[in-house]
C-alpha atoms as a PDB file:
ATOM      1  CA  UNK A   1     101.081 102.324  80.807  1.00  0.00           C
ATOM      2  CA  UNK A   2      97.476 101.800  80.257  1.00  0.00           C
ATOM      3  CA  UNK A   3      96.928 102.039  76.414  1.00  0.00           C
ATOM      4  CA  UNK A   4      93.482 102.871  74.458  1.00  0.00           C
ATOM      5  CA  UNK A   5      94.434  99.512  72.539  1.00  0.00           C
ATOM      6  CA  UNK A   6      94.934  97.597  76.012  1.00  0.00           C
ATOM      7  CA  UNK A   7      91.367  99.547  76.827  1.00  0.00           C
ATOM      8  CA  UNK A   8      89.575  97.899  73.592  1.00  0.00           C
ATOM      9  CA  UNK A   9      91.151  94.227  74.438  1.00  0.00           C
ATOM     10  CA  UNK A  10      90.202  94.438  78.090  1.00  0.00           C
ATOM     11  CA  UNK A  11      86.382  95.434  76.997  1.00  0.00           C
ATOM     12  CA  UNK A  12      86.388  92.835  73.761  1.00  0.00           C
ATOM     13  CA  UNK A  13      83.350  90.978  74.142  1.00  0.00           C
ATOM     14  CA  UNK A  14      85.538  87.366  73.948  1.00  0.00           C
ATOM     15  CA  UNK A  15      87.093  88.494  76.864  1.00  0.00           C
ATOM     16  CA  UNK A  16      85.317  86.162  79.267  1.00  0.00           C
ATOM     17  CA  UNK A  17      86.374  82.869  77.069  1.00  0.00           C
ATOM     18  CA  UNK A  18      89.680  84.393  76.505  1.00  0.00           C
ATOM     19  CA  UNK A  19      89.962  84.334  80.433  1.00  0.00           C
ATOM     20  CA  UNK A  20      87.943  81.130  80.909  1.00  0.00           C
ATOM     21  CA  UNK A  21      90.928  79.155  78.738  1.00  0.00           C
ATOM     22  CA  UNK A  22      94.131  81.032  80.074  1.00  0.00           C
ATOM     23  CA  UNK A  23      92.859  80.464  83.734  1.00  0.00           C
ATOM     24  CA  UNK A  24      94.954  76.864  83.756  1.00  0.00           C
ATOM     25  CA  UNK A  25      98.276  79.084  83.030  1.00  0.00           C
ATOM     26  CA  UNK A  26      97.545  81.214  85.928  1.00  0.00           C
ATOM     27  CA  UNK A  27      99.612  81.526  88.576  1.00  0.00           C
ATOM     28  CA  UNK A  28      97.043  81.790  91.313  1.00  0.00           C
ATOM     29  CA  UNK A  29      95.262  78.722  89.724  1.00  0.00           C
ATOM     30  CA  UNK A  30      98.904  76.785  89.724  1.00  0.00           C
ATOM     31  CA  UNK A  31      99.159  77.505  93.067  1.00  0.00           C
ATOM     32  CA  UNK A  32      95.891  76.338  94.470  1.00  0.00           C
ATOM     33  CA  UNK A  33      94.769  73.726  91.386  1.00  0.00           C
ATOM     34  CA  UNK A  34      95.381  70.845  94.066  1.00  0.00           C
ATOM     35  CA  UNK A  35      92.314  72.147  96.395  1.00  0.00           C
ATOM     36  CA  UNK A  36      90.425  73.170  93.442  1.00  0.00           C
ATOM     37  CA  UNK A  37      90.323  69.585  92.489  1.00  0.00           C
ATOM     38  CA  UNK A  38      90.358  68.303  96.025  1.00  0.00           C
ATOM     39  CA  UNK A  39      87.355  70.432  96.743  1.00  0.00           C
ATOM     40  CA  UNK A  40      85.548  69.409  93.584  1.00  0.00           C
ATOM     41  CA  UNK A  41      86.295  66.077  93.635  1.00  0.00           C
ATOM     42  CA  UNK A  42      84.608  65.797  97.768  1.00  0.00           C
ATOM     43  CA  UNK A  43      81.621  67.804  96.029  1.00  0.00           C
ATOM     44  CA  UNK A  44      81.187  65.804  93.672  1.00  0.00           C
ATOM     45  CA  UNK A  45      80.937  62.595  95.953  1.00  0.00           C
ATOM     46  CA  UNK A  46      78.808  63.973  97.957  1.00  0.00           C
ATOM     47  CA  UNK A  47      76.176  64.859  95.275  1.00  0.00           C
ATOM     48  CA  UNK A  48      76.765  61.239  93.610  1.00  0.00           C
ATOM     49  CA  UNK A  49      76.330  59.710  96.980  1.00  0.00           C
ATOM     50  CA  UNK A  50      72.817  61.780  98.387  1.00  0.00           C
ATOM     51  CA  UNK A  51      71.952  61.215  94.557  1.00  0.00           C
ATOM     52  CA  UNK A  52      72.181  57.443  94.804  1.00  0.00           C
ATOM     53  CA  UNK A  53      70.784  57.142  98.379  1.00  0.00           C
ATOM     54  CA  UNK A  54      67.962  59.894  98.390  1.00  0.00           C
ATOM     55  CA  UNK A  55      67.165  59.939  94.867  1.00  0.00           C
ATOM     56  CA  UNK A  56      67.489  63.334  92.997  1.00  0.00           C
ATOM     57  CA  UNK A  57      64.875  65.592  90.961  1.00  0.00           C
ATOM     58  CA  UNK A  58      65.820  66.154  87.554  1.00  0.00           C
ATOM     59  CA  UNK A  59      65.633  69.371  85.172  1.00  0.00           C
ATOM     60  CA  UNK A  60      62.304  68.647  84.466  1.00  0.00           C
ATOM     61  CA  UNK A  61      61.206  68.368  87.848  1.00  0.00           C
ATOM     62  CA  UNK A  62      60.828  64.855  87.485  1.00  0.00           C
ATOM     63  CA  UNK A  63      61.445  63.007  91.395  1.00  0.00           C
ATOM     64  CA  UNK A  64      63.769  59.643  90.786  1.00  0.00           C
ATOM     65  CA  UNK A  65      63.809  57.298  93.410  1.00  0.00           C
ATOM     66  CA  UNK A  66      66.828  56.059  94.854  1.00  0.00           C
ATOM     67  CA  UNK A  67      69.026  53.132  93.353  1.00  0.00           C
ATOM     68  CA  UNK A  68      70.371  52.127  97.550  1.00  0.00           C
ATOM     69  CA  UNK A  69      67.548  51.964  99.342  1.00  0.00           C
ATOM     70  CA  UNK A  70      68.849  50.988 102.905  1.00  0.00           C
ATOM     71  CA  UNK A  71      67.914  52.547 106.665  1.00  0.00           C
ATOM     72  CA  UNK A  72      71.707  52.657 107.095  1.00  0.00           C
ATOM     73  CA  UNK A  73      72.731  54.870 104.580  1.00  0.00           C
ATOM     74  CA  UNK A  74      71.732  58.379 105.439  1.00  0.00           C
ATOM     75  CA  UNK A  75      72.148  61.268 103.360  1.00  0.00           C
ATOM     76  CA  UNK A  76      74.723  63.393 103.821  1.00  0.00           C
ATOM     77  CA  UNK A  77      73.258  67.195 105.074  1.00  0.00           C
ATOM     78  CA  UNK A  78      74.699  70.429 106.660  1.00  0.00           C
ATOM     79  CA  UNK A  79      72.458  72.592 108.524  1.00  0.00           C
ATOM     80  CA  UNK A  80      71.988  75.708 106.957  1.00  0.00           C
ATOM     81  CA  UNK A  81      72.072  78.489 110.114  1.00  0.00           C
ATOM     82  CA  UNK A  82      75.490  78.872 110.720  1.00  0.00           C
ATOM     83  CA  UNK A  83      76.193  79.899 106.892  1.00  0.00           C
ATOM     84  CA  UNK A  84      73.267  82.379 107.083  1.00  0.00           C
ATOM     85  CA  UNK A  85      74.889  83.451 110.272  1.00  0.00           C
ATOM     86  CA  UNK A  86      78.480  83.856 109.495  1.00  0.00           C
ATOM     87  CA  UNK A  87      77.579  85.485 105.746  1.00  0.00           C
ATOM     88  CA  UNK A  88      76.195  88.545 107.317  1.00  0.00           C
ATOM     89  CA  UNK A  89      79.459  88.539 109.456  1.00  0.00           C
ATOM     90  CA  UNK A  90      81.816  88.366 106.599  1.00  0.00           C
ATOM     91  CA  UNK A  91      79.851  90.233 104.505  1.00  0.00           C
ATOM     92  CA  UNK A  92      80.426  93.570 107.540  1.00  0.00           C
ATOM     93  CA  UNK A  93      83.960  92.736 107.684  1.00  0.00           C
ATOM     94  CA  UNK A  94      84.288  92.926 103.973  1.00  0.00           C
ATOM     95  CA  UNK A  95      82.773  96.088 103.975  1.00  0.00           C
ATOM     96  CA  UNK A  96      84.695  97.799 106.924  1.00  0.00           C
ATOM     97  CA  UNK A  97      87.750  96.109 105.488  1.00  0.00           C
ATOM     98  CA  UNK A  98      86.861  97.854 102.035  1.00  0.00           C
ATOM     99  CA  UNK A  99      86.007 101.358 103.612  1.00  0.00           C
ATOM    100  CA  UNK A 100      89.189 101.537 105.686  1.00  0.00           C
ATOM    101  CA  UNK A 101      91.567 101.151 102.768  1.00  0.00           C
END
């Protein structure tokens, strides 16, 4: 049963580091930790890589040039459409999905 003292813990405002540092101990994290870090780790090539070839702008706005400058290393792109396209798709299923239950 749903407590008024389970109430005040779930609406502490802590809660979101509280959640933030038992999310390794989750089971759904356990589960799928190998392509969180899988995922991350690609990511985070990626950026490295298009960082090192194309150069990057910083927080500043400041444009850095690129360390590799070579005609043979291409940065690595996705074209944008077919996200915009399939987000407005998922985004009606979600919604039919969510009225129908």
């Amino acid at each position: 049963v749903y407590t008024h003292d389970d109430w005040v813990n779930h609406r502490s405002p802590d809660r979101f580091w509280r959640n933030i540092i038992a999310m390794p101990t989750s089971g759904v994290y356990k589960n799928l930790a190998k392509e969180c870090i899988a995922t991350t780790a690609v990511a985070t090539a990626i950026v490295v890589y298009n960082a090192l070839v194309g150069g990057y702008t910083d927080f500043g706005g400041v444009q850095h040039a690129a360390v590799l400058q070579n005609e043979l290393l291409p940065k690595i792109g996705m074209p944008v459409s077919p996200f915009t396209v399939s987000g407005s798709f998922l985004g009606f299923l979600l919604i039919f999905r969510t009225n129908s239950s």
